[in-house]
Protein backbone atom coordinates (compact mmCIF):
# COMPACT_ATOMS: atom_id res chain seq x y z
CA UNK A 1 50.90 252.29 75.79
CA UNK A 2 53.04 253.54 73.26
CA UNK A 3 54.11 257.28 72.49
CA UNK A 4 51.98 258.81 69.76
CA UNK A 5 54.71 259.86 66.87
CA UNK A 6 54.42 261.53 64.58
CA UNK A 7 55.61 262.15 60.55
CA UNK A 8 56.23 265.04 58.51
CA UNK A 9 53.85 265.46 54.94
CA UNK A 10 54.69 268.78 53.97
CA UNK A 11 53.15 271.37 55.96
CA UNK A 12 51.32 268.43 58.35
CA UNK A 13 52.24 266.19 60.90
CA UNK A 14 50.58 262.87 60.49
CA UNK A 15 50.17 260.60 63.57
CA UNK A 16 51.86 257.23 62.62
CA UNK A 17 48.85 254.96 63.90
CA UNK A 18 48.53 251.40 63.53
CA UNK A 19 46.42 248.65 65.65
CA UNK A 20 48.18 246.41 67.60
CA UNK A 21 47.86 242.26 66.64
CA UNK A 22 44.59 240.91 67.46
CA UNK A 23 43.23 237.71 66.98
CA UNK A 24 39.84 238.29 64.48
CA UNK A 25 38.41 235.28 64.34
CA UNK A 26 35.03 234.77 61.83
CA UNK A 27 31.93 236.65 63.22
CA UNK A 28 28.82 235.00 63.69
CA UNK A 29 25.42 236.20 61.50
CA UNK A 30 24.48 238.65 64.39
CA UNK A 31 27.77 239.84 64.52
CA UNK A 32 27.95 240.94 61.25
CA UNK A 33 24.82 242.59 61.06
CA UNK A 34 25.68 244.54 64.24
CA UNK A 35 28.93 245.23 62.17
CA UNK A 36 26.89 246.36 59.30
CA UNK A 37 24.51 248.28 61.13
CA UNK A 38 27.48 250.49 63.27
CA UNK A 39 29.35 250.88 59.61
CA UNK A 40 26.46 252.80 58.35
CA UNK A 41 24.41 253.91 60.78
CA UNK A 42 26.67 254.98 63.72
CA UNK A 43 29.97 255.93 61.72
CA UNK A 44 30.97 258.30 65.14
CA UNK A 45 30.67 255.11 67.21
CA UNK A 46 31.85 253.07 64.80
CA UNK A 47 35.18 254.96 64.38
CA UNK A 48 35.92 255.48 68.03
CA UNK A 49 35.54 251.84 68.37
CA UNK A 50 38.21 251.05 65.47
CA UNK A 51 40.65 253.15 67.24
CA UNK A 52 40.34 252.23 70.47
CA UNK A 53 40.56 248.63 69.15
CA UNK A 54 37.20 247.64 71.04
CA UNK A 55 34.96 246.78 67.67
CA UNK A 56 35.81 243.58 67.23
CA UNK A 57 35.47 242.27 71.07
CA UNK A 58 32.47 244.38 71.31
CA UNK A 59 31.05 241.85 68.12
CA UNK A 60 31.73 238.90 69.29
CA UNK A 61 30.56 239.77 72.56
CA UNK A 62 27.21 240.70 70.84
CA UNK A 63 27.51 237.59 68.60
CA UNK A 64 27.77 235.28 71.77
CA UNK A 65 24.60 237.28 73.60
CA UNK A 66 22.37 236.59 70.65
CA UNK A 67 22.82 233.39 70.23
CA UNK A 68 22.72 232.52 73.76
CA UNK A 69 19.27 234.87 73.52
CA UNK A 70 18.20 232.71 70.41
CA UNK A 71 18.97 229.28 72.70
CA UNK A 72 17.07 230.76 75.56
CA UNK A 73 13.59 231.86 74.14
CA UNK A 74 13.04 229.24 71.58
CA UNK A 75 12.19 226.04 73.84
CA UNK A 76 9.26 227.72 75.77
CA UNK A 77 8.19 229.42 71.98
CA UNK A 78 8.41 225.63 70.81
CA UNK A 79 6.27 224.16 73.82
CA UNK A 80 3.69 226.77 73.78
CA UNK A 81 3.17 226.51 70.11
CA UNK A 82 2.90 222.83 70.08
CA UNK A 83 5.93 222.21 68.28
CA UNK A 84 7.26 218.41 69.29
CA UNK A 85 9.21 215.67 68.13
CA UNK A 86 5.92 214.01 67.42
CA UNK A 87 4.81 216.71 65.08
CA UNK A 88 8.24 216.59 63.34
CA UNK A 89 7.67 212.84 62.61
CA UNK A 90 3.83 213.02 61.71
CA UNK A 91 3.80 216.59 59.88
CA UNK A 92 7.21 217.76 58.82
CA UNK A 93 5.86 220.83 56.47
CA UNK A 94 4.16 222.03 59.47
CA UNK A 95 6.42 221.34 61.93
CA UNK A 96 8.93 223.46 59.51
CA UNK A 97 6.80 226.03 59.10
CA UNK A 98 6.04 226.29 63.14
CA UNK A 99 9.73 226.62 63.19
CA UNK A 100 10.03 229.02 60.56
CA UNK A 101 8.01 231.30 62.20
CA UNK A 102 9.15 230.88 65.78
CA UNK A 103 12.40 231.40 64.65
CA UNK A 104 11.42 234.74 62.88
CA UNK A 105 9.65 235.91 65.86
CA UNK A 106 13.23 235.48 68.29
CA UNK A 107 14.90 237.09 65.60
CA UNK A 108 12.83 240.20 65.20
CA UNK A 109 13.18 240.50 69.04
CA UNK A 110 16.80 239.94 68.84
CA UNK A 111 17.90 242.30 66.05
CA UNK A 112 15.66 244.73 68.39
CA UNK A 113 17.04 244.40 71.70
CA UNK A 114 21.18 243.81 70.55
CA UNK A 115 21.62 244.74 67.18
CA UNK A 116 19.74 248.39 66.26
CA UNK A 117 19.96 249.45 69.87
């Protein structure tokens, strides 16, 4: 790591600090919203994780968890609320709607477990 320097404002020494080249590539929707949520609810944490440059892996990481999350529980939601290929052919408003609300339901849990925590 590189030695901390400093410069001279007046009567203060300012430490010259700059991050070092990452690559920041687009965050998902659930890594935004854990961005949001960190940027004004948790400005300590979200600070500390700016400096030590850990913010934006710590995102994506939580990006990639949800949707693997979202992948995970919505099959077995699907088959247990009788939501099939058949119903999508025969009764697409309901067969939206089904989905709709599945889909709400992993996303309340989601936001729950990885985002707010």
């Amino acid at each position: 790591m590189n030695e901390l320097t400093y410069t001279q404002n007046g009567d203060y020494l300012i430490p010259n600090i700059s991050l070092s080249q990452t690559e920041e590539r687009p965050l998902g929707k659930y890594g935004r919203l854990r961005k949001t949520y960190l940027r004004e609810h948790r400005p300590l944490l979200w600070n500390r994780m700016i400096l030590s440059e850990t913010l934006y892996p710590h995102l994506r990481e939580i990006d990639k968890a949800a949707n693997s999350r979202l992948e995970e529980m919505l099959p077995p939601m699907m088959q247990d609320a009788g939501v099939t290929e058949h119903l999508k052919a025969t009764d697409p408003m309901k067969w939206v709607g089904l989905m709709n609300t599945l889909k709400a339901q992993v996303e309340e849990v989601i936001l729950n477990e990885l985002i707010y925590s």
